[in-house]
N, C-alpha and C. Protein backbone atom coordinates (compact mmCIF):
# COMPACT_ATOMS: atom_id res chain seq x y z
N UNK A 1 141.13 71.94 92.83
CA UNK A 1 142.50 72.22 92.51
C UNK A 1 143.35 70.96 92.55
N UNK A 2 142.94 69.86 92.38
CA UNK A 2 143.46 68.33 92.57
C UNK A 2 144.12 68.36 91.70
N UNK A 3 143.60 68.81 90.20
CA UNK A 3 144.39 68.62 88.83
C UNK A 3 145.00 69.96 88.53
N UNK A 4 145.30 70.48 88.85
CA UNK A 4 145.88 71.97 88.35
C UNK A 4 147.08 71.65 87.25
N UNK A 5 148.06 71.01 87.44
CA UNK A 5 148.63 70.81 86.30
C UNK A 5 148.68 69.60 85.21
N UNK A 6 147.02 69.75 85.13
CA UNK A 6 146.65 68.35 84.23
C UNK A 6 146.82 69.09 82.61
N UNK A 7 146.41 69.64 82.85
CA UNK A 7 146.85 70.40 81.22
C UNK A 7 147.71 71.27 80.81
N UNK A 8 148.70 71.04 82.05
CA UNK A 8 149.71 72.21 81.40
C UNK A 8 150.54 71.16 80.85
N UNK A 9 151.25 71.37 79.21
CA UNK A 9 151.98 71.12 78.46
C UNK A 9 153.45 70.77 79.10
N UNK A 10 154.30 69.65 79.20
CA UNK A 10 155.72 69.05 79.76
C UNK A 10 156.30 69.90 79.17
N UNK A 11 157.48 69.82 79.44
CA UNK A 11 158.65 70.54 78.70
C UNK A 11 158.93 70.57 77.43
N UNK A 12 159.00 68.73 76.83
CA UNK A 12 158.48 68.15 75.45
C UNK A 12 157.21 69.14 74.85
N UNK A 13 156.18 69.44 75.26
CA UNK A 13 155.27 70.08 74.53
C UNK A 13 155.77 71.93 74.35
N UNK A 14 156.19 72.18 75.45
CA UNK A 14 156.91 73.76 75.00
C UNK A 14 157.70 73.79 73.54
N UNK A 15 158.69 72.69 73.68
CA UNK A 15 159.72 72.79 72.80
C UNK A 15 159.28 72.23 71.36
N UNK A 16 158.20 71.23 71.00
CA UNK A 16 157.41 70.98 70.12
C UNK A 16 156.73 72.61 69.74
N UNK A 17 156.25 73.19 70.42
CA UNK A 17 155.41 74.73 70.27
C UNK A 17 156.72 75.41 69.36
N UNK A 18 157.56 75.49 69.72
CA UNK A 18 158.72 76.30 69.36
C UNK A 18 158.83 76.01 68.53
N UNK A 19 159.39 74.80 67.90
CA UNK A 19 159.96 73.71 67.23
C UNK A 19 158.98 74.35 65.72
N UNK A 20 157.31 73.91 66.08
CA UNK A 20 156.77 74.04 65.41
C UNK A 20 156.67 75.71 64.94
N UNK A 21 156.32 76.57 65.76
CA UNK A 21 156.41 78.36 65.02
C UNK A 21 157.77 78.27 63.96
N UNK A 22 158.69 77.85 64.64
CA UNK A 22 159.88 78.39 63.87
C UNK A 22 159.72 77.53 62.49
N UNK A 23 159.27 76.21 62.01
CA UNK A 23 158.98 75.96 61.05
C UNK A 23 157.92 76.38 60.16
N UNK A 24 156.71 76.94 60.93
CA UNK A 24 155.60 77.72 60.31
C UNK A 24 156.13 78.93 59.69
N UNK A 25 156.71 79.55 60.38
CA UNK A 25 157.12 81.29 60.07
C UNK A 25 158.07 80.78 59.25
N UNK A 26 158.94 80.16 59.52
CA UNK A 26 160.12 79.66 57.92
C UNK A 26 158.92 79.45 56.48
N UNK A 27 158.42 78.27 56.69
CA UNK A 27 157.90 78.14 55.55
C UNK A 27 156.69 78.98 54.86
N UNK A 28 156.23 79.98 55.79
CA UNK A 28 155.88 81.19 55.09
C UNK A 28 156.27 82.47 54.66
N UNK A 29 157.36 82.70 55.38
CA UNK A 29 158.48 84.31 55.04
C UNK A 29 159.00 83.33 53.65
N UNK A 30 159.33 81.82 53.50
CA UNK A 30 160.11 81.09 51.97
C UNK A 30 159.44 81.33 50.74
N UNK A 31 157.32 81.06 51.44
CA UNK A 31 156.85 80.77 50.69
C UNK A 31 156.48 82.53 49.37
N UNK A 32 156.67 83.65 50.65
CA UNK A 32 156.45 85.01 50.10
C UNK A 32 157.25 85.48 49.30
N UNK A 33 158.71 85.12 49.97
CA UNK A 33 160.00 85.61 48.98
C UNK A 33 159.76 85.11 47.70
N UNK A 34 159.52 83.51 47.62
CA UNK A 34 159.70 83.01 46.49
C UNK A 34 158.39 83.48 45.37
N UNK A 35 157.44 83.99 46.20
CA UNK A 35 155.91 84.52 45.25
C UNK A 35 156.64 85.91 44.28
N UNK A 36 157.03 86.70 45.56
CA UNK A 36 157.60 87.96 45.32
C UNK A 36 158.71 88.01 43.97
N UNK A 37 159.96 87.19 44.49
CA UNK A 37 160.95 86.90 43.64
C UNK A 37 160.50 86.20 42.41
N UNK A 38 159.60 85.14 41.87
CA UNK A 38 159.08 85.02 40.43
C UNK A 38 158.03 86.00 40.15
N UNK A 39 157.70 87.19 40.82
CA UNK A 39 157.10 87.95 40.39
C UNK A 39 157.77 88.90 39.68
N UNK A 40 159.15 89.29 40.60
CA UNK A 40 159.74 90.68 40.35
C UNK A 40 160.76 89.69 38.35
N UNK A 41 160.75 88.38 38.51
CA UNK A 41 161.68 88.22 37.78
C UNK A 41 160.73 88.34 36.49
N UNK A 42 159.26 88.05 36.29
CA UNK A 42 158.68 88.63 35.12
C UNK A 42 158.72 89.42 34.88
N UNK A 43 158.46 90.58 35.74
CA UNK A 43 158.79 91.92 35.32
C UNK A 43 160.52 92.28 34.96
N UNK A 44 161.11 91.78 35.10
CA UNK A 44 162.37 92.08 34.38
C UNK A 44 163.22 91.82 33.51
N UNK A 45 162.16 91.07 32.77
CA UNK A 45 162.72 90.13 31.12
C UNK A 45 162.99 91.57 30.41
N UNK A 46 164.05 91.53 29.29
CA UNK A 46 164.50 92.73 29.09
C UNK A 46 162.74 92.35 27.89
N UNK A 47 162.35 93.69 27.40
CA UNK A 47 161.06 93.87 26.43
C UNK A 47 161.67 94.17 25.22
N UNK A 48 161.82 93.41 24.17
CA UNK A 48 161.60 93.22 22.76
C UNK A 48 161.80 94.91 22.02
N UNK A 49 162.25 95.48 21.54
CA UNK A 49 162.39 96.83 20.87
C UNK A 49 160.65 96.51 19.55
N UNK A 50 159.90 98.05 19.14
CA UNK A 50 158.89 97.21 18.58
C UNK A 50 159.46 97.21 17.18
N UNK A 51 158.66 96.41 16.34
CA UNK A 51 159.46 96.20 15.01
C UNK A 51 159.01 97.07 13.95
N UNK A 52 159.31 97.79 13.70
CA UNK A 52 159.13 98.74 12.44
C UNK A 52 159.34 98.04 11.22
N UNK A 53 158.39 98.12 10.09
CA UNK A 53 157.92 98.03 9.02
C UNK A 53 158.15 99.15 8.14
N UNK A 54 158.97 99.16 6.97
CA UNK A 54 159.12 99.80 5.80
C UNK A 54 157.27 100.29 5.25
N UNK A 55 157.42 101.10 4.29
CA UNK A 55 156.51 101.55 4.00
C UNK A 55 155.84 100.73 2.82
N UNK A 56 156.71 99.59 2.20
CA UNK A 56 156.51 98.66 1.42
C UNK A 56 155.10 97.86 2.32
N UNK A 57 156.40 97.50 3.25
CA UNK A 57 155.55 95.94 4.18
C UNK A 57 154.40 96.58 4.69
N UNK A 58 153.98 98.34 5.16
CA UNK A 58 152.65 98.76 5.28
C UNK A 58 151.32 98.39 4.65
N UNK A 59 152.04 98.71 3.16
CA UNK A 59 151.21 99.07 2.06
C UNK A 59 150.67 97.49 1.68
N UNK A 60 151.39 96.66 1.57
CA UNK A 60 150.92 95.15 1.11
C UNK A 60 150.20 94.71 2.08
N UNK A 61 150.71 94.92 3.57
CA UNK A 61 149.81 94.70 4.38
C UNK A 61 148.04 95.20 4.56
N UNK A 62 148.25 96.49 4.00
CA UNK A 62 146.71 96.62 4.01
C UNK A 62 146.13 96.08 2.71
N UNK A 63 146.46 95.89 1.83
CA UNK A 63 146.34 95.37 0.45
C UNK A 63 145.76 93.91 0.75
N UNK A 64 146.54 93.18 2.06
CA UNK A 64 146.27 91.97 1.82
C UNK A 64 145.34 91.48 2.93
N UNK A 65 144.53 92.79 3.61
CA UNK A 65 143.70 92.69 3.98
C UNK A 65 142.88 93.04 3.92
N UNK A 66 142.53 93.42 2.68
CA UNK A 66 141.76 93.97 1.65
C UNK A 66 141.25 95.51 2.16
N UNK A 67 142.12 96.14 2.51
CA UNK A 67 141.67 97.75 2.97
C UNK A 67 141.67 98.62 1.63
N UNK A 68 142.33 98.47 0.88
CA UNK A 68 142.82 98.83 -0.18
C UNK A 68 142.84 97.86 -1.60
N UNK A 69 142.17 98.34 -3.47
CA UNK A 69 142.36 97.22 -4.09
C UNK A 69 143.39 96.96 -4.78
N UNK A 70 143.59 96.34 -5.95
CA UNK A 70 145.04 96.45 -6.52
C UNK A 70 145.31 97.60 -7.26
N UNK A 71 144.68 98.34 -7.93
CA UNK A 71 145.05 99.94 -8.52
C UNK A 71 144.98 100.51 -7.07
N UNK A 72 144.78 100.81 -6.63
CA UNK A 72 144.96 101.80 -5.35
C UNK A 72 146.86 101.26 -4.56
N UNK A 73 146.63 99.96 -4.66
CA UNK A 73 147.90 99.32 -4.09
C UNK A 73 149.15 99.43 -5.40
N UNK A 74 149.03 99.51 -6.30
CA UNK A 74 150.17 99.87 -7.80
C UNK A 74 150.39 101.25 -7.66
N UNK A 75 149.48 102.16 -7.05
CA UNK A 75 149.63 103.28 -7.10
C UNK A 75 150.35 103.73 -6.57
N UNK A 76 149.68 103.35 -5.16
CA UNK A 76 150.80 104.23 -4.25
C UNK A 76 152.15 103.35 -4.12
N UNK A 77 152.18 102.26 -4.75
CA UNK A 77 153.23 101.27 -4.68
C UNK A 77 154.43 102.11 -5.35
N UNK A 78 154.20 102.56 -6.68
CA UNK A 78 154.79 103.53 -7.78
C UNK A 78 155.25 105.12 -7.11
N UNK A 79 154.21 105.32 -6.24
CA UNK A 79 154.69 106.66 -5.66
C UNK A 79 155.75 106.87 -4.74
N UNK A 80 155.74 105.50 -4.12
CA UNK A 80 157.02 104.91 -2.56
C UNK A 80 158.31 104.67 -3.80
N UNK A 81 158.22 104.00 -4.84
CA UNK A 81 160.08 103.58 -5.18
C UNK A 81 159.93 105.16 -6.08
N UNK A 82 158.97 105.93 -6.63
CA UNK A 82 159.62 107.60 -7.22
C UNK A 82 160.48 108.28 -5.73
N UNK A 83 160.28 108.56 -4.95
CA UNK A 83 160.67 109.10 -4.17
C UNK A 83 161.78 108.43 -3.60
């Protein structure tokens, strides 16, 4: 029992302990908010309305991806401006 308070920490080392939690727990409750908060802010970009296409821009579109050939595409092309 000669050394009994050979390893207990000075006053300086308590307040270093402290010193140090309170900077640990800061810079991890900062580091969560800020994960959280650019998380929540992607999710809240307003979303784009979707874009609707006339029955024109349909029809050429499959035409010009060859779903359809050009008499099939005059055809119904002729049937969209009768109506």
């Amino acid at each position: 029992m000669m050394y009994w308070h050979g390893n207990d920490p000075s006053g300086w080392g308590y307040a270093l302990m402290i010193i140090g939690m309170v900077v640990f727990w800061g810079v991890l409750i900062t580091g969560v908010l800020l994960l959280l908060r650019s998380q929540g802010a992607r999710g809240s970009q307003p979303t784009h309305p979707p874009v609707l296409y006339t029955a024109e821009q349909l029809l050429a579109e499959r035409y010009a991806r060859g779903e359809i050939d050009a008499d099939d595409y005059r055809a119904r092309l002729t049937t969209l401006h009768q109506q």
